[in-house]
C-alpha atoms as a PDB file:
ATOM      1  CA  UNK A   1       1.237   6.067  -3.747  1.00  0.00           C
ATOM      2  CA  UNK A   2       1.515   2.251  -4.109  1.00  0.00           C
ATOM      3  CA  UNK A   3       4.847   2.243  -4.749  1.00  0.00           C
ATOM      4  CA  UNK A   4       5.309   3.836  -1.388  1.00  0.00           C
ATOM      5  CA  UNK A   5       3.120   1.557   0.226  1.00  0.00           C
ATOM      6  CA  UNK A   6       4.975  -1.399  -1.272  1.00  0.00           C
ATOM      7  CA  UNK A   7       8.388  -0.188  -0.028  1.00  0.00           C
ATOM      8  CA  UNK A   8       7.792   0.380   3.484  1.00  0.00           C
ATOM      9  CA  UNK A   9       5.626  -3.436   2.908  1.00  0.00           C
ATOM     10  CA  UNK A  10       8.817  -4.876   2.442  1.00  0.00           C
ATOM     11  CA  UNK A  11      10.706  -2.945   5.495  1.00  0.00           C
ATOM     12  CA  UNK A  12       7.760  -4.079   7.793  1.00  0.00           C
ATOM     13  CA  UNK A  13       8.992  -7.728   7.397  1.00  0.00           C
ATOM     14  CA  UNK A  14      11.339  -8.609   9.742  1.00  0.00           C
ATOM     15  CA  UNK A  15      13.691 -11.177   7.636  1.00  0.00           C
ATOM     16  CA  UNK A  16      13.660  -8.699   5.042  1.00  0.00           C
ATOM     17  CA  UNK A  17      15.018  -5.855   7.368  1.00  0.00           C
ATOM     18  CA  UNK A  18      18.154  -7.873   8.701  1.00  0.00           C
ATOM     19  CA  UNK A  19      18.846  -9.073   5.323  1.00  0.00           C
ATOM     20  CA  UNK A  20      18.781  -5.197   4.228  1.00  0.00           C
ATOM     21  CA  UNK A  21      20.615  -4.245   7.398  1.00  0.00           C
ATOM     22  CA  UNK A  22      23.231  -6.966   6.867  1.00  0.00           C
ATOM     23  CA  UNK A  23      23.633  -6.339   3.503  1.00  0.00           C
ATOM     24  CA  UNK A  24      24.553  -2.546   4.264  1.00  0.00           C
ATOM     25  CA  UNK A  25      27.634  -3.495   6.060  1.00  0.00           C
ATOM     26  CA  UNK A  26      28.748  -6.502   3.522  1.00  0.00           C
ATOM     27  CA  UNK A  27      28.002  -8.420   0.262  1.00  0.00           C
ATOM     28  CA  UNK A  28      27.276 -12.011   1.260  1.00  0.00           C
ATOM     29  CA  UNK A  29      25.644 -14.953  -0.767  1.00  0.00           C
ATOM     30  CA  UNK A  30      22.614 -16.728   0.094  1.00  0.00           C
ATOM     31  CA  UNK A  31      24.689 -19.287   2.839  1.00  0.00           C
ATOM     32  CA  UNK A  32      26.398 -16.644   4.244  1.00  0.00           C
ATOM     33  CA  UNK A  33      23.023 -15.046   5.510  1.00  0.00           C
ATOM     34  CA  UNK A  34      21.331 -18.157   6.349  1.00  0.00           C
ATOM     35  CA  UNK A  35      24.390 -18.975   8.438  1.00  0.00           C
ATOM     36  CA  UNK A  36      24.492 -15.437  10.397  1.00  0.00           C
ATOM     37  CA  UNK A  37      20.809 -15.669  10.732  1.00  0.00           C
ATOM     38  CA  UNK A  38      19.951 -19.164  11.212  1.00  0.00           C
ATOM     39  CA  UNK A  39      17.339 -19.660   8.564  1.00  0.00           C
ATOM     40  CA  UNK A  40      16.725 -21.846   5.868  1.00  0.00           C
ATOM     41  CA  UNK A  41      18.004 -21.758   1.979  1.00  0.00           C
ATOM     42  CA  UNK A  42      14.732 -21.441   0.590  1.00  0.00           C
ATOM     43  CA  UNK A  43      13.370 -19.041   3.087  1.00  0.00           C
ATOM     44  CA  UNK A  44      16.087 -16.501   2.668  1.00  0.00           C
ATOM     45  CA  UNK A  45      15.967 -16.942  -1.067  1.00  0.00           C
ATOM     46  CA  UNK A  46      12.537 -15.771  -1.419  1.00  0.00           C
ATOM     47  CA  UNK A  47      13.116 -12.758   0.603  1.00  0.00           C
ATOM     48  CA  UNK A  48      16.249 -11.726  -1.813  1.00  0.00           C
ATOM     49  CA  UNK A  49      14.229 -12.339  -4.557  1.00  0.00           C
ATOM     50  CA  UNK A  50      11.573 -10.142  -3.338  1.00  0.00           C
ATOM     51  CA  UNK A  51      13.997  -7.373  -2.375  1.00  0.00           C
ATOM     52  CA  UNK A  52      15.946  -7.901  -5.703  1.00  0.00           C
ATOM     53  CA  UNK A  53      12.434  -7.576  -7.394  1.00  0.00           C
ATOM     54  CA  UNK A  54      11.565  -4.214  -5.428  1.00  0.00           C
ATOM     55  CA  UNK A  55      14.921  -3.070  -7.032  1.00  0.00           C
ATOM     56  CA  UNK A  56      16.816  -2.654  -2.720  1.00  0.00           C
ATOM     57  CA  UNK A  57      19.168  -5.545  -3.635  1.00  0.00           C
ATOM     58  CA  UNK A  58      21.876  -6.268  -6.905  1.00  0.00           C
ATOM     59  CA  UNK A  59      23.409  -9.940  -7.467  1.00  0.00           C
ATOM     60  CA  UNK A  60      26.901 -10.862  -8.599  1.00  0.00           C
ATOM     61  CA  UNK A  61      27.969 -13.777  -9.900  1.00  0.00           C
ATOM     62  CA  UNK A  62      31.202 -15.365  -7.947  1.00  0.00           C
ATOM     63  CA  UNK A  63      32.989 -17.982  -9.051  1.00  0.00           C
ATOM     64  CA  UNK A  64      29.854 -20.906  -7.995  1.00  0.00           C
ATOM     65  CA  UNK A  65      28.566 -18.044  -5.764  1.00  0.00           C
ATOM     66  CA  UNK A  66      26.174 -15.482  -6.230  1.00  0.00           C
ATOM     67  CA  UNK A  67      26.571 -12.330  -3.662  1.00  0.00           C
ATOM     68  CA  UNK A  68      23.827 -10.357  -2.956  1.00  0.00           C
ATOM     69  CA  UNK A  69      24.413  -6.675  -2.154  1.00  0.00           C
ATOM     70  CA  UNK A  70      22.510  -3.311  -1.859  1.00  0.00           C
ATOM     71  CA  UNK A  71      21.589  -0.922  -4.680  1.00  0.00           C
ATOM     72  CA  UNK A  72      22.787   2.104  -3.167  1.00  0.00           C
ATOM     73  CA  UNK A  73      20.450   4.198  -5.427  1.00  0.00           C
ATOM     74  CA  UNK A  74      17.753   4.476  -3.577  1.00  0.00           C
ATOM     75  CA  UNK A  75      18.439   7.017  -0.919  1.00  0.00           C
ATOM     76  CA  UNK A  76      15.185   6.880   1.191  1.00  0.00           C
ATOM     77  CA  UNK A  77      16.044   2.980   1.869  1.00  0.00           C
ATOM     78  CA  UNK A  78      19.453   3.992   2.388  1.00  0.00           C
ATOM     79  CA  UNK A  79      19.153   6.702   4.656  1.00  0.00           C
ATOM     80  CA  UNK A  80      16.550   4.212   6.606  1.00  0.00           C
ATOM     81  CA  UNK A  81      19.130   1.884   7.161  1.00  0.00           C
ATOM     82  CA  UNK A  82      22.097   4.473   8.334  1.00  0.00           C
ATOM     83  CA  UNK A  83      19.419   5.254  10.951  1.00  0.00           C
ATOM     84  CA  UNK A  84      19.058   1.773  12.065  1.00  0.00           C
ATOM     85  CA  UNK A  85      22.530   1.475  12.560  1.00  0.00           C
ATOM     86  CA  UNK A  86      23.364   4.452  14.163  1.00  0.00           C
ATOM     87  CA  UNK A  87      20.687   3.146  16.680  1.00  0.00           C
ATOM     88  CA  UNK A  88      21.833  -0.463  16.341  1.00  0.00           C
ATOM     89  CA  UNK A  89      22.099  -1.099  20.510  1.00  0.00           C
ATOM     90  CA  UNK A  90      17.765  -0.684  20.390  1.00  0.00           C
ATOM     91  CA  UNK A  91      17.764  -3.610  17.938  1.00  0.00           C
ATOM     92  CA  UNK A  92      19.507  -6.688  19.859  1.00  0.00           C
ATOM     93  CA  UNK A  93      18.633  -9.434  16.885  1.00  0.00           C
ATOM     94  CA  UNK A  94      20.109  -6.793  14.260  1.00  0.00           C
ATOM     95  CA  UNK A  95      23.375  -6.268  16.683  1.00  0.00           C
ATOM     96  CA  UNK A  96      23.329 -10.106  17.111  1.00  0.00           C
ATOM     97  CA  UNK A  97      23.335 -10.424  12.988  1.00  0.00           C
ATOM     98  CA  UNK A  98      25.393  -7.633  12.628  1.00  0.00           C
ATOM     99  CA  UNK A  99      28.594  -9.139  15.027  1.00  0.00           C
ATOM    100  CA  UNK A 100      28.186 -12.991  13.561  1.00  0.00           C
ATOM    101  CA  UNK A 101      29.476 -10.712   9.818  1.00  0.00           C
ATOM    102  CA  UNK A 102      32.915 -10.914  10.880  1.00  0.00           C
ATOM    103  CA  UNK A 103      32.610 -14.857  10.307  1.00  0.00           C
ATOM    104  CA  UNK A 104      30.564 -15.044   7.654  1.00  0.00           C
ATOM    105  CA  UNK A 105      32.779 -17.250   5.235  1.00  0.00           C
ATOM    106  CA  UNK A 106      32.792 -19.614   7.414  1.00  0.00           C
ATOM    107  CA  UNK A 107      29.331 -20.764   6.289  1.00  0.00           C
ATOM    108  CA  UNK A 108      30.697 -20.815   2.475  1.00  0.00           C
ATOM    109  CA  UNK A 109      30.756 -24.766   3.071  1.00  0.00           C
ATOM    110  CA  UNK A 110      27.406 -25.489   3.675  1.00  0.00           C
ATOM    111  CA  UNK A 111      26.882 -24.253  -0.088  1.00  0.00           C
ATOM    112  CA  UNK A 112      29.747 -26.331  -2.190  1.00  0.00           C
ATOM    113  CA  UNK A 113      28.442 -29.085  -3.631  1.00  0.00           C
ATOM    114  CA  UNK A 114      24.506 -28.435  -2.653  1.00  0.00           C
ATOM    115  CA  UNK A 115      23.366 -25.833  -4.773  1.00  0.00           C
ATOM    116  CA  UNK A 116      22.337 -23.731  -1.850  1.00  0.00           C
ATOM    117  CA  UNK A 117      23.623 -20.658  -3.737  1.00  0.00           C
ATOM    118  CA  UNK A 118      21.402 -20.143  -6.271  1.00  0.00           C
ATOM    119  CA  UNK A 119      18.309 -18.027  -6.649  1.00  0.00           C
ATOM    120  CA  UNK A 120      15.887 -18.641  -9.413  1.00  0.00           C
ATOM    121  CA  UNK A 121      15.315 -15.168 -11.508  1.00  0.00           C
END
């Protein structure tokens, strides 16, 4: 039962959920998500390491990058999100997130050089 209770924990948290909900349409680093969701380094950091932790999210290392995508293995979370996103127009902040994707390299520059993409394991 509590690992139940720890995985709908983690959906109840509002920067978690777009990070899972923007992560089901594309793998992005850590400045890529701050970028589309205007939040700090550090804050969205500790929320992928949480989610990477609870097993919802995978890393890759790029080049000086490291994208963050979804583990597609666990089918409750996943079916979860499809639901959200067949229902995205009731969720205007996820729809916001969701349309800024299309542009999300653009915020690749605010990582060179500041070590902005890195996550501690």
């Amino acid at each position: 039962m509590d690992k139940l209770t720890d995985f709908f924990k983690m959906l109840s948290d509002e920067t978690r959920l777009r990070i899972l909900v923007l992560l089901y349409h594309k793998k992005l680093c850590v400045c890529e998500i701050c970028g589309i969701m205007e939040e700090t380094q550090p804050k969205i950091s500790k929320h992928l390491a949480k989610l990477r932790d609870m097993g919802f999210v995978k890393d890759e290392r790029k080049e000086q990058f490291i994208y963050y995508y979804l583990n597609f293995n666990n089918k409750v979370l996943e079916n979860i999100l499809k639901e959200i996103i067949h229902n995205i127009d009731n969720y205007e902040t996820l729809k916001k997130d969701i349309e800024k994707i299309a542009s999300a390299e653009v915020y690749l520059d605010s990582c060179k050089g500041q070590g902005q993409y890195f996550i501690d394991k």
